[in-house]
N, C-alpha and C. Protein backbone atom coordinates (compact mmCIF):
# COMPACT_ATOMS: atom_id res chain seq x y z
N UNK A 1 -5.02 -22.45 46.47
CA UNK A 1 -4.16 -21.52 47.16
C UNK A 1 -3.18 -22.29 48.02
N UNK A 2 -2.29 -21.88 48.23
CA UNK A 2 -0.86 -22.66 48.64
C UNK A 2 -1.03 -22.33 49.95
N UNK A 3 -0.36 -22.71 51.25
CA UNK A 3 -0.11 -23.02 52.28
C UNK A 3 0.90 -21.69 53.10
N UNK A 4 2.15 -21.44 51.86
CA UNK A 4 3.14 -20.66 51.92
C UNK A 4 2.69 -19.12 52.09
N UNK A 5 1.49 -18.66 50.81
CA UNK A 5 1.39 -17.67 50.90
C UNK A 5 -0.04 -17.55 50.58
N UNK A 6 -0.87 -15.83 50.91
CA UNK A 6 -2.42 -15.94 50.76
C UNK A 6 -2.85 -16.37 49.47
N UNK A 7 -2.14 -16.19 48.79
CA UNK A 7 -2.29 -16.56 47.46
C UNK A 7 -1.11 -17.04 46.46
N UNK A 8 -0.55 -18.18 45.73
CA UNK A 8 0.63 -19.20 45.73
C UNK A 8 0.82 -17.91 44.11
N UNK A 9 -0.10 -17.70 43.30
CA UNK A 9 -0.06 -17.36 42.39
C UNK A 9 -0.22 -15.39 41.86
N UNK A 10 -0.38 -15.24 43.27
CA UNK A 10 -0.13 -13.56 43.24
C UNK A 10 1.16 -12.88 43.01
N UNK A 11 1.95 -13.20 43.42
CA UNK A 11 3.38 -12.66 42.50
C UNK A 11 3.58 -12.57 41.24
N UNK A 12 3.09 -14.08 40.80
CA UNK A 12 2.98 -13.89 39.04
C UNK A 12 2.34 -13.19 38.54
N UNK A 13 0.95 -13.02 39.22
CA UNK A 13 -0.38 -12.25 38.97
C UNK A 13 0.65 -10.85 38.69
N UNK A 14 1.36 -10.67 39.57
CA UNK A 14 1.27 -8.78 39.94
C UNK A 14 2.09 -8.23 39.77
N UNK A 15 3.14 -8.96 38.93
CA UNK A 15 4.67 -8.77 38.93
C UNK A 15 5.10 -7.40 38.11
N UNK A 16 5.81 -7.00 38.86
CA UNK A 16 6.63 -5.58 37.68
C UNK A 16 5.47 -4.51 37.36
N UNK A 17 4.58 -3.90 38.13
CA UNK A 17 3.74 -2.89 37.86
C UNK A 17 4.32 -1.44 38.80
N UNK A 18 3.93 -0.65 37.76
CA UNK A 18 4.95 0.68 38.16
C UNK A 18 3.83 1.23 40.28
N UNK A 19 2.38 0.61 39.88
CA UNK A 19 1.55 0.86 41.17
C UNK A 19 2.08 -0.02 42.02
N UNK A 20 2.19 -1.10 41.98
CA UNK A 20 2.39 -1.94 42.96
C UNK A 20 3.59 -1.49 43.59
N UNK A 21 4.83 -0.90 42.96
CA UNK A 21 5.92 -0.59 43.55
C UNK A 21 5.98 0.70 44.32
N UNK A 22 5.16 1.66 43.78
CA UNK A 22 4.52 2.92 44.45
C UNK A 22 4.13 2.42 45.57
N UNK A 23 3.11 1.49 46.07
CA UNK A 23 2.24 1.71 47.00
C UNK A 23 3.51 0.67 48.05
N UNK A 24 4.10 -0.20 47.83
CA UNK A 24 4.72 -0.85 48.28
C UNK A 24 6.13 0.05 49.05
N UNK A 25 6.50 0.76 48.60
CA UNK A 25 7.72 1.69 48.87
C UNK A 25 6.84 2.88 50.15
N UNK A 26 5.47 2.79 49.41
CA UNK A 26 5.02 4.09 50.36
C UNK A 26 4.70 3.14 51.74
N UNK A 27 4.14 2.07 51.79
CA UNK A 27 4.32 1.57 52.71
C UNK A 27 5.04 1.14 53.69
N UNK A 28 6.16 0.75 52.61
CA UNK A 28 7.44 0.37 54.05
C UNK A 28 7.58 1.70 54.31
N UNK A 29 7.56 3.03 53.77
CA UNK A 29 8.20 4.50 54.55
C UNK A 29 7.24 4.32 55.39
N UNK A 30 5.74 4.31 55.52
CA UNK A 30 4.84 4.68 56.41
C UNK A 30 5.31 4.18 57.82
N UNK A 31 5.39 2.73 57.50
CA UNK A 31 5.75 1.70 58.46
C UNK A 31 6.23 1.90 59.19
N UNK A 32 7.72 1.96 59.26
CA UNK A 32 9.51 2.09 59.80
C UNK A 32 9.27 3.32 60.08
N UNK A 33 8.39 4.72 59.14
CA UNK A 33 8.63 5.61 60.32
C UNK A 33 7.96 5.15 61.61
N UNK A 34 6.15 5.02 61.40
CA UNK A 34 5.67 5.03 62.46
C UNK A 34 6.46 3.87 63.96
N UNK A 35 7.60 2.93 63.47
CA UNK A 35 8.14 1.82 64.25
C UNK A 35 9.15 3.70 64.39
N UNK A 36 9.91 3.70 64.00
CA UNK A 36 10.80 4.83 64.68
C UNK A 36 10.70 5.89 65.09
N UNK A 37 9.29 6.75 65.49
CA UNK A 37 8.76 7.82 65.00
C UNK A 37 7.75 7.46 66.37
N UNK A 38 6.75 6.98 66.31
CA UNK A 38 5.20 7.03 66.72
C UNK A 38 4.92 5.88 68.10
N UNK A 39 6.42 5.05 68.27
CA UNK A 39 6.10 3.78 69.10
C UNK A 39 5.85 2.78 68.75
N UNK A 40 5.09 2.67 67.25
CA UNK A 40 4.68 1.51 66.42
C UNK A 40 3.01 1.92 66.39
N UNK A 41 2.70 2.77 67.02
CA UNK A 41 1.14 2.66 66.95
C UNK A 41 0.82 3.38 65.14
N UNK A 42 -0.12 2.38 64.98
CA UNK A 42 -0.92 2.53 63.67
C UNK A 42 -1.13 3.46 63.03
N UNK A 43 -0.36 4.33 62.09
CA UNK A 43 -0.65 5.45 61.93
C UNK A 43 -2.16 5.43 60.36
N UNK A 44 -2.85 6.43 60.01
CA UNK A 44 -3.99 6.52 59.15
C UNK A 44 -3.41 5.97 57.78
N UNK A 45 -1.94 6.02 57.89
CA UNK A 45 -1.90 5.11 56.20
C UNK A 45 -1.45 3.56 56.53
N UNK A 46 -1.78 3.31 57.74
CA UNK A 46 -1.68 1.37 57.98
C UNK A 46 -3.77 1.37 58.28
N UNK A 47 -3.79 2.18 58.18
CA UNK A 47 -5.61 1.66 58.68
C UNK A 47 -6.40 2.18 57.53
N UNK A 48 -6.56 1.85 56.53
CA UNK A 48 -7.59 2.04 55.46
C UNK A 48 -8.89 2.17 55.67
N UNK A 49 -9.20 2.83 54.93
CA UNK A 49 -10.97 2.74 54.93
C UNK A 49 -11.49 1.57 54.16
N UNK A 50 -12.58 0.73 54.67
CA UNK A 50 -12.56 -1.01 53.92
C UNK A 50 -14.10 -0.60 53.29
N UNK A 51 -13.93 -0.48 52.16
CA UNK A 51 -15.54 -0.30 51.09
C UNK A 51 -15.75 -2.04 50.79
N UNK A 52 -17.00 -1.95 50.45
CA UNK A 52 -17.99 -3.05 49.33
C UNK A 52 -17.32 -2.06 48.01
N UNK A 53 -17.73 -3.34 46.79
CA UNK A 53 -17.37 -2.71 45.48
C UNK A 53 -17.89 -1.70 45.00
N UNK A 54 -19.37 -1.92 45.83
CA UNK A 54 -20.47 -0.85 45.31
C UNK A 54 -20.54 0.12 46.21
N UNK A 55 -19.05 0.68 47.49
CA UNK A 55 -19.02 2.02 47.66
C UNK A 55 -19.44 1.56 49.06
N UNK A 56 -20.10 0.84 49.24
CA UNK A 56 -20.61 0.96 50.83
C UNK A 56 -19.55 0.62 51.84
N UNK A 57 -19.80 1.32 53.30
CA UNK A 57 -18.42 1.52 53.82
C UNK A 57 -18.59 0.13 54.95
N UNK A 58 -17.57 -0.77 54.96
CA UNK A 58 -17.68 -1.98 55.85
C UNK A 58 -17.18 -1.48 57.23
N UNK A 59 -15.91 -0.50 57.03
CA UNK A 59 -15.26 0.07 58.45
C UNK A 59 -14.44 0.78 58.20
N UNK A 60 -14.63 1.81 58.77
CA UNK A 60 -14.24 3.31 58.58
C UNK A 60 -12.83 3.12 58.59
N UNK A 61 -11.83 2.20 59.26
CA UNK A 61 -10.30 2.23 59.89
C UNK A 61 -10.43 0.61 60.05
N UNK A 62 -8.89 0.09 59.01
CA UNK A 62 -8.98 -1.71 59.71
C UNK A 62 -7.40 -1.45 59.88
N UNK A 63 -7.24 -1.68 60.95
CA UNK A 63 -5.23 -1.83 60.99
C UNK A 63 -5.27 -3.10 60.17
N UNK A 64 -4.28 -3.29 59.27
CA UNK A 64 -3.86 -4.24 58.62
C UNK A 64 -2.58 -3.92 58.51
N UNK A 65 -1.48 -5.51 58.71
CA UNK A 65 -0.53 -5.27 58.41
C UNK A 65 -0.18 -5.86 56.76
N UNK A 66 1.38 -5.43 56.61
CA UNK A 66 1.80 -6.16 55.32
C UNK A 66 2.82 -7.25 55.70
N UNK A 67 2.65 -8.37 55.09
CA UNK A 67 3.12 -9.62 54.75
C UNK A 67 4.17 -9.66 54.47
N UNK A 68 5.52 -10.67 54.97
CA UNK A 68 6.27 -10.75 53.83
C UNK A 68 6.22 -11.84 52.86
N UNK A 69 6.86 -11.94 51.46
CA UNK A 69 6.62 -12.85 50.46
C UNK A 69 7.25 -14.14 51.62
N UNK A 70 7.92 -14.12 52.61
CA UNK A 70 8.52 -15.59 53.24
C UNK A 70 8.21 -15.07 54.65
N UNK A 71 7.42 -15.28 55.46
CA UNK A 71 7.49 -14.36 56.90
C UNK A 71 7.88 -15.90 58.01
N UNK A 72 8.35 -16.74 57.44
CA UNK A 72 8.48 -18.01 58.50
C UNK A 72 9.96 -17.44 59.75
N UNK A 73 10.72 -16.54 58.98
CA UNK A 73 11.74 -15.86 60.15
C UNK A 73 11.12 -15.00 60.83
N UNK A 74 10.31 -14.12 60.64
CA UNK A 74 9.79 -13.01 61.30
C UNK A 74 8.90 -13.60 62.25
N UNK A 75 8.31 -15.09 62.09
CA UNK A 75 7.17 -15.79 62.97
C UNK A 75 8.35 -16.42 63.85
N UNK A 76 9.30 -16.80 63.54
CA UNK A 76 10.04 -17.25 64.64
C UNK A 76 10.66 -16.27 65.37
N UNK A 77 10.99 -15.00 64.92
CA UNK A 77 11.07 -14.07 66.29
C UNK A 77 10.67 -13.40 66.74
N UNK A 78 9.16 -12.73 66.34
CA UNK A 78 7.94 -12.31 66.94
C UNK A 78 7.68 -13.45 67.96
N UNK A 79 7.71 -15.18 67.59
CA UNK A 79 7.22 -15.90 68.62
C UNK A 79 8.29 -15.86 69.48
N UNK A 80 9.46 -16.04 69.74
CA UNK A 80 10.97 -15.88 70.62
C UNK A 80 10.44 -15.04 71.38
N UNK A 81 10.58 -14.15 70.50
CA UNK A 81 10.00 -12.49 71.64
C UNK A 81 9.04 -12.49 72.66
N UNK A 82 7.76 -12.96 72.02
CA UNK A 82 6.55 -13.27 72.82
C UNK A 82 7.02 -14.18 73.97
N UNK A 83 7.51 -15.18 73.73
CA UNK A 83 7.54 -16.30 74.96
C UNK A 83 8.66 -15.92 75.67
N UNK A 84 9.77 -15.11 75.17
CA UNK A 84 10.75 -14.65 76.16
C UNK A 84 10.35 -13.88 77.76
N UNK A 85 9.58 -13.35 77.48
CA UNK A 85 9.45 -12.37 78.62
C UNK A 85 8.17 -12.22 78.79
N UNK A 86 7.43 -12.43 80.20
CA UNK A 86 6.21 -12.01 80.32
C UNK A 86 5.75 -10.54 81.10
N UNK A 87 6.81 -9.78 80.53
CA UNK A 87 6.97 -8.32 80.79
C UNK A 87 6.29 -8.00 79.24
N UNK A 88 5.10 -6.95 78.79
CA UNK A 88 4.76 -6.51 78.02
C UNK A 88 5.57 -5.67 77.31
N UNK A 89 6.02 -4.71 78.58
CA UNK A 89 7.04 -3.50 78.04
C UNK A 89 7.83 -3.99 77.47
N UNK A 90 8.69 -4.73 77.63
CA UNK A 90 10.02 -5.52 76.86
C UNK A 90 9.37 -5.97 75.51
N UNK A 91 8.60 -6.69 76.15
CA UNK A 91 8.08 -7.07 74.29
C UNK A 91 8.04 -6.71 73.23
N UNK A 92 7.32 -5.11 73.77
CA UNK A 92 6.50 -4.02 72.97
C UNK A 92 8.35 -3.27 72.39
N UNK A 93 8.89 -3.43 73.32
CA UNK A 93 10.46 -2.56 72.97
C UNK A 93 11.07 -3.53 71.95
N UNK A 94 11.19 -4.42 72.22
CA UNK A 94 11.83 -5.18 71.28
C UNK A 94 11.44 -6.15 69.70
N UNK A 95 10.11 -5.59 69.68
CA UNK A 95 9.02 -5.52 68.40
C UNK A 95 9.11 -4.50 67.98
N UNK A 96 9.49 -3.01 68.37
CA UNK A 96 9.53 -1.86 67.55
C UNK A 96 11.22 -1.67 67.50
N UNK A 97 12.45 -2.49 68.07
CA UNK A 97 13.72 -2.23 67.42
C UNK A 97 14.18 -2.83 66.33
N UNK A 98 13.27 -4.45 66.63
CA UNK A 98 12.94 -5.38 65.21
C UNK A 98 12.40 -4.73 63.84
N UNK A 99 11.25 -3.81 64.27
CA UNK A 99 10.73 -3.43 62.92
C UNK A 99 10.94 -2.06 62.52
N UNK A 100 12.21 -1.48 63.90
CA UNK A 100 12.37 -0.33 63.17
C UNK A 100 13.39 -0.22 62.42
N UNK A 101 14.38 -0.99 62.60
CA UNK A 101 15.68 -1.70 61.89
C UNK A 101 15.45 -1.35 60.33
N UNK A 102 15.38 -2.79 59.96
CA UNK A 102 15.86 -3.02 58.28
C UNK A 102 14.43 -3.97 57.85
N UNK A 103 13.52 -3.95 58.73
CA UNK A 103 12.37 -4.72 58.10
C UNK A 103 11.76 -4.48 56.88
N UNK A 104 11.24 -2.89 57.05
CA UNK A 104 10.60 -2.03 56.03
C UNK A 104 11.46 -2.08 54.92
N UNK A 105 12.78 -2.37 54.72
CA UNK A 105 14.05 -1.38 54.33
C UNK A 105 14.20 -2.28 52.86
N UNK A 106 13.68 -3.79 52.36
CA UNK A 106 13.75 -4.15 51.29
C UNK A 106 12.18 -4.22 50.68
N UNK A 107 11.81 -3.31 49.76
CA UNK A 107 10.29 -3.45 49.56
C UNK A 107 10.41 -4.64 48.73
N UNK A 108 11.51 -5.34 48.01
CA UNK A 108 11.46 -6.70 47.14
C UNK A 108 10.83 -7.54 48.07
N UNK A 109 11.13 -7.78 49.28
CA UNK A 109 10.33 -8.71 50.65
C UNK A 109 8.73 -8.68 50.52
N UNK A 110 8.27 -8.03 50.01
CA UNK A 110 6.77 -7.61 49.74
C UNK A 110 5.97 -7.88 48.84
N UNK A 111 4.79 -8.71 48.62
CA UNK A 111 4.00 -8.75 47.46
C UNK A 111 2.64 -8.04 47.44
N UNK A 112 2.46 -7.44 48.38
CA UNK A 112 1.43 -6.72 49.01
C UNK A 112 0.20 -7.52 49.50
N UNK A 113 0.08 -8.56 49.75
CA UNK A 113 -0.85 -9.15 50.69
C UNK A 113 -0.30 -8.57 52.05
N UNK A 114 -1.92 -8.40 52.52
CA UNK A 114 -1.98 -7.75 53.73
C UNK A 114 -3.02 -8.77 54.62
N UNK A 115 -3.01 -8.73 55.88
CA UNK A 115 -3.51 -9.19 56.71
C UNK A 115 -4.35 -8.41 58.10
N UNK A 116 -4.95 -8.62 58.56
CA UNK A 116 -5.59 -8.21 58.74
C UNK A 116 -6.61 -8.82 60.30
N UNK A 117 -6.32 -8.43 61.67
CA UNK A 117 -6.56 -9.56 62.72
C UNK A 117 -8.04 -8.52 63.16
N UNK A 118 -9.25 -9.66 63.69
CA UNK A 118 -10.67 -9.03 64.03
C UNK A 118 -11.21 -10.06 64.98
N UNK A 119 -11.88 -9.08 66.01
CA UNK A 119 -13.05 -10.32 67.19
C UNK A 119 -13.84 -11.36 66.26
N UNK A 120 -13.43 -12.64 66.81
CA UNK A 120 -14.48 -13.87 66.07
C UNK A 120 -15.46 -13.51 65.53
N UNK A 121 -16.13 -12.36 66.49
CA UNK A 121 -17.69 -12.75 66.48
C UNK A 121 -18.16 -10.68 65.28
N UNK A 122 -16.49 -10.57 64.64
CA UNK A 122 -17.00 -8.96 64.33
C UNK A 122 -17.69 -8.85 62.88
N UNK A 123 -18.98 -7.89 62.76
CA UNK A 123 -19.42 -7.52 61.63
C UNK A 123 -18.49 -7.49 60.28
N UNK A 124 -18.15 -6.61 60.59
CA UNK A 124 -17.04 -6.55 59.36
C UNK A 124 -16.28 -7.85 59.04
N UNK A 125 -15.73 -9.16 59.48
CA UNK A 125 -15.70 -10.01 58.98
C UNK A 125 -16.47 -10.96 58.49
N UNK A 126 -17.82 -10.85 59.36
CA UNK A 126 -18.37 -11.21 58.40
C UNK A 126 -19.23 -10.92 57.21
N UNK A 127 -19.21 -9.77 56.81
CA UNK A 127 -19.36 -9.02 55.60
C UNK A 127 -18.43 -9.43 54.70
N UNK A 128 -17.36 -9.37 54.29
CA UNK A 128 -16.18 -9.48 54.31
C UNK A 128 -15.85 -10.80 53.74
N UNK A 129 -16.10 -11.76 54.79
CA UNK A 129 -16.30 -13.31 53.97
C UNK A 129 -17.60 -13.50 52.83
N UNK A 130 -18.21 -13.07 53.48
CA UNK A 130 -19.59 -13.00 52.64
C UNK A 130 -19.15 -12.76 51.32
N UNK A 131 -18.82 -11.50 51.19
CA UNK A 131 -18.43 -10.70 49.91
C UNK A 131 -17.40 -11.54 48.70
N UNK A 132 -16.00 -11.76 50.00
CA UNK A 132 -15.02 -12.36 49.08
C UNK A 132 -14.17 -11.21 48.39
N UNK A 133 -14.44 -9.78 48.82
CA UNK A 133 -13.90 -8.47 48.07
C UNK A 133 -13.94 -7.85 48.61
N UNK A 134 -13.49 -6.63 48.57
CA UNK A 134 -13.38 -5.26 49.47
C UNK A 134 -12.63 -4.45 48.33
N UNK A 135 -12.51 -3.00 48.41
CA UNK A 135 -11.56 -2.29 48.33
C UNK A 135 -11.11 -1.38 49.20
N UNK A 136 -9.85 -1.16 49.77
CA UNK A 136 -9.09 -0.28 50.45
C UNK A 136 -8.49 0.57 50.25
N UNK A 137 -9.36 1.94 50.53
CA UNK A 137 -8.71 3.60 50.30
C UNK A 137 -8.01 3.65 51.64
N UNK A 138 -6.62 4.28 51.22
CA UNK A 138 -5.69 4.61 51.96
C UNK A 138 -5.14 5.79 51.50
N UNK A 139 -5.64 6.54 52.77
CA UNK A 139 -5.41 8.60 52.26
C UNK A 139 -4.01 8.86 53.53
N UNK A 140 -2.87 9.30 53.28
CA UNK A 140 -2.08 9.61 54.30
C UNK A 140 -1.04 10.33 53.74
N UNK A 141 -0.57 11.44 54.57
CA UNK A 141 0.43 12.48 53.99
C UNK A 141 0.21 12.99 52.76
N UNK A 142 -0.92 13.61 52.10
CA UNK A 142 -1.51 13.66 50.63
C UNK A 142 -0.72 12.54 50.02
N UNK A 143 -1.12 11.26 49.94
CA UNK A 143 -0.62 10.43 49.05
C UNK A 143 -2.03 9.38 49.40
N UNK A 144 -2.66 9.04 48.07
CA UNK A 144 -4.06 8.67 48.50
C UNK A 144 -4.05 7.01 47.43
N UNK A 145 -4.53 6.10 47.59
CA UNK A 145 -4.54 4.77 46.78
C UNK A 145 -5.75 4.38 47.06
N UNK A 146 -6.34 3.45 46.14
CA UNK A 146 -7.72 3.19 45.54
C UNK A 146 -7.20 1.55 45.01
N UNK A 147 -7.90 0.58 45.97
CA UNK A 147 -7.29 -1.16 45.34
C UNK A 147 -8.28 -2.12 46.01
N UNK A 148 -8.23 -2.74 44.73
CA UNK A 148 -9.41 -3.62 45.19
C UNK A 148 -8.55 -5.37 45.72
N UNK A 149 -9.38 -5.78 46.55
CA UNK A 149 -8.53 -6.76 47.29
C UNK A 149 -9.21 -8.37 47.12
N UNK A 150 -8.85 -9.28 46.89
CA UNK A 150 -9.18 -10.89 47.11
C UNK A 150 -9.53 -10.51 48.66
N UNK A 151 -10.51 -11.77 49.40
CA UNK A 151 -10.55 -11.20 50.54
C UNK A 151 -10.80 -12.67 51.18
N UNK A 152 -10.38 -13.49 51.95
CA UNK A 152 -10.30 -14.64 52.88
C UNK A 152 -10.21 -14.61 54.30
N UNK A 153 -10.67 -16.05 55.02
CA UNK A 153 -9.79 -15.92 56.27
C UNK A 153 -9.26 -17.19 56.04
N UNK A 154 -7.66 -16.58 57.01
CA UNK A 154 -6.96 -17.58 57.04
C UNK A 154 -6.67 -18.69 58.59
N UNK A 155 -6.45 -19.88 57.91
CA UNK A 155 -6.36 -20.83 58.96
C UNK A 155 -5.52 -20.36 59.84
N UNK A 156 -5.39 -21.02 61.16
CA UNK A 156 -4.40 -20.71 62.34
C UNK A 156 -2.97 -21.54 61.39
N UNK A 157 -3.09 -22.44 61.06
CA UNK A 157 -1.43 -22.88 60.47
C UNK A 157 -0.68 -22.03 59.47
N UNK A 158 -1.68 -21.28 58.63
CA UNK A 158 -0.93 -20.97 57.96
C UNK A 158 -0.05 -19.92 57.87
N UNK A 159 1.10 -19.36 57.79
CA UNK A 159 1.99 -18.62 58.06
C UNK A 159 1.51 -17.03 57.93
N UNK A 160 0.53 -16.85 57.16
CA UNK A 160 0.27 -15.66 57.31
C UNK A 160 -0.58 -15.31 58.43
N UNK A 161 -1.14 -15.98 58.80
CA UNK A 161 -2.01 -15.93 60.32
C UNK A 161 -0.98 -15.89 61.30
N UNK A 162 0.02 -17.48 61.29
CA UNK A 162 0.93 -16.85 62.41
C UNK A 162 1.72 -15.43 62.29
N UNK A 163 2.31 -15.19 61.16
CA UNK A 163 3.11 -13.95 61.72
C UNK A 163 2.15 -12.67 61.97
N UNK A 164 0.56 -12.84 61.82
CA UNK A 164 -0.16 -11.48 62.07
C UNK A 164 -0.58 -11.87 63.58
N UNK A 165 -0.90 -13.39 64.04
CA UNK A 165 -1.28 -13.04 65.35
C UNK A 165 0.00 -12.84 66.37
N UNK A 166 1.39 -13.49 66.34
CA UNK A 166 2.33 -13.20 66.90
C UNK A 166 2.65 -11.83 66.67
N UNK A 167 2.73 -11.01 65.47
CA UNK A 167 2.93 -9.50 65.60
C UNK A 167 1.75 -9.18 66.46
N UNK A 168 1.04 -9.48 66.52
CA UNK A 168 -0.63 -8.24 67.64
C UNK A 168 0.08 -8.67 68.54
N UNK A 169 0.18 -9.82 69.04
CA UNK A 169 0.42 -10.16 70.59
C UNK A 169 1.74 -9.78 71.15
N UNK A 170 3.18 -9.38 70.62
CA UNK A 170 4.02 -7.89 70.85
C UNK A 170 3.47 -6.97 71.23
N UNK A 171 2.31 -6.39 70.14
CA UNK A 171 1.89 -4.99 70.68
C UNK A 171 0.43 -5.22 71.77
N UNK A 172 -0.19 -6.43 71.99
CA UNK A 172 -1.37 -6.42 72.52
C UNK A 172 -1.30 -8.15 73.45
N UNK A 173 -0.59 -7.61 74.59
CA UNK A 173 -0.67 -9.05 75.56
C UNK A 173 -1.67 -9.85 75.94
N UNK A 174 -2.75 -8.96 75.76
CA UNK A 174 -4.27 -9.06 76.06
C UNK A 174 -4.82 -9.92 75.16
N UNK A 175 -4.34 -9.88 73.80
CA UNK A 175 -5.00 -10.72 72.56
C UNK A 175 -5.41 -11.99 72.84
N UNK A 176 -7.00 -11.97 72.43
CA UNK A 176 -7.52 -13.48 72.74
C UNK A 176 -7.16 -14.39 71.51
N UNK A 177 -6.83 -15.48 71.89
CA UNK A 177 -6.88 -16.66 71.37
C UNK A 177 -7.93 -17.09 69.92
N UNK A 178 -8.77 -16.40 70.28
CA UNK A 178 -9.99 -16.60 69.05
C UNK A 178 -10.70 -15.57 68.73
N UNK A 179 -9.49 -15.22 67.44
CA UNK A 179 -9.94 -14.19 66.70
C UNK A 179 -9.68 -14.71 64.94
N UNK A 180 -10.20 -13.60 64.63
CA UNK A 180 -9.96 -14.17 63.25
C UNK A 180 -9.32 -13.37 62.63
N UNK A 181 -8.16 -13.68 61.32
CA UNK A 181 -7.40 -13.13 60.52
C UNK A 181 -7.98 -13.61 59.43
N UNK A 182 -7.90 -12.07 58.27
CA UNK A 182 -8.17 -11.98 57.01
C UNK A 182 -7.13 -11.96 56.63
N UNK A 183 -7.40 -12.53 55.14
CA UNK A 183 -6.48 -12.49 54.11
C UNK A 183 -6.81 -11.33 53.18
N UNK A 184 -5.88 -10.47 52.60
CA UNK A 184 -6.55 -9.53 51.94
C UNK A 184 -5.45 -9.72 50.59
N UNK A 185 -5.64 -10.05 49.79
CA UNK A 185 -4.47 -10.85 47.74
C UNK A 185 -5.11 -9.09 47.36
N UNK A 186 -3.59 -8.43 47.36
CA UNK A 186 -4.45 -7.28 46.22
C UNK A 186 -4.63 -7.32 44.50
N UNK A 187 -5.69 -6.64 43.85
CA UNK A 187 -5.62 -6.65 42.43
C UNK A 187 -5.01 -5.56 41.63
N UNK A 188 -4.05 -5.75 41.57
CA UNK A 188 -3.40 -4.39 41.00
C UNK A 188 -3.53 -3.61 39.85
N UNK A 189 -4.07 -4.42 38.93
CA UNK A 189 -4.41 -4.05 37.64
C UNK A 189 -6.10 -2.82 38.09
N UNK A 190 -6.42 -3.14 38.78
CA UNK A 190 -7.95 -2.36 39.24
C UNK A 190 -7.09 -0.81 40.08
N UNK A 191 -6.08 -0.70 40.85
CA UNK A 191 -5.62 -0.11 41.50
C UNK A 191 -5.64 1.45 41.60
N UNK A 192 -5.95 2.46 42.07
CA UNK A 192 -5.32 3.59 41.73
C UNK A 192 -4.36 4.79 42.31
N UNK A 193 -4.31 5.60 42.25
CA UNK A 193 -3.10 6.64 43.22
C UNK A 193 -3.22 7.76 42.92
N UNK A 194 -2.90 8.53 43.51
CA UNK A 194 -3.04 9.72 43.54
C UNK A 194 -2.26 10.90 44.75
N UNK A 195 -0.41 11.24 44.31
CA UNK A 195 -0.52 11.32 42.87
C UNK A 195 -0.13 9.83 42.57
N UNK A 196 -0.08 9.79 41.01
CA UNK A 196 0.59 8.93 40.95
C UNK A 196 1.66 8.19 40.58
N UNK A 197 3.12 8.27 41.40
CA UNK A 197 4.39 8.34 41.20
C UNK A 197 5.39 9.35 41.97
């Protein structure tokens, strides 16, 4: 696995599927509204329900965000942001004009790896590593998806860790230092929807 992204070879993996572009489009809408709409807080189609393969439920709700295929700009101004001001409010304002903009607005930016930030010490990650899999039902606005996920944690260097712990720490000043971020590579070919299209 490459350095760049959770997985170097998931684009090729997943390329040109009529689901992947469904769930990807429904996402950036979810997103950009809840950034223009809600304050940025998490709405039920960014927090999935996280199953075992065999149905058992790991955690009822995981905020996870989505990735971009290059997020090394978005880590440099989530981090700008962060170290600019040690006013929260400002932060929090200027993380939801960033992502209410034009972030969401190219779903090509997207391969659908998602990420995913948890306490060091939480159950569910370590289930989770254990496993190496999950699948994530995501039910919101009757539009419902069924996908099974690669499942890792990722190092502090690597770019998908930074741009998920610099995005929490915009919305959460409080964020400790030692936590852990998952990697979540989806399998799209396993995927489902409902409806679907």
């Amino acid at each position: 696995m490459g350095a760049d992204t959770i997985d170097s070879d998931s684009n090729l993996r997943n390329e040109q599927l009529p689901i992947k572009d469904h769930f990807l489009g429904w996402q950036c809408r979810v997103r950009e509204y809840a950034m223009r709409n809600g304050d940025g807080r998490p709405t039920k189609g960014m927090r999935p329900r996280v199953l075992l393969e065999d149905g058992a439920e790991v955690a009822s709700a995981a905020t996870l965000l989505l990735v971009p295929i290059h997020p090394q700009e978005s880590i440099q101004q989530f981090r700008f942001m962060a170290l600019k001001t040690n006013d929260p409010r400002d932060r929090l304002k200027k993380a939801i004009e960033l992502l209410s903009s034009t972030f969401y607005q190219h779903v090509e930016n997207f391969s659908g790896v998602m990420t995913g930030l948890f306490s060091g010490s939480s159950e569910t990650v370590k289930t989770l590593v254990n496993k190496k899999s999950c699948v994530l039902e995501f039910d919101y606005q009757q539009q419902s998806f069924r996908i099974p996920f690669r499942v890792r944690v990722l190092k502090k260097k690597e770019p998908a860790y930074e741009f998920t712990y610099w995005h929490n720490f915009l919305f959460n000043p409080y964020l400790s230092p030692e936590v852990k971020v998952l990697g979540f590579d989806p399998n799209w070919s396993g995927a489902f929807a409902d409806p679907s299209s």
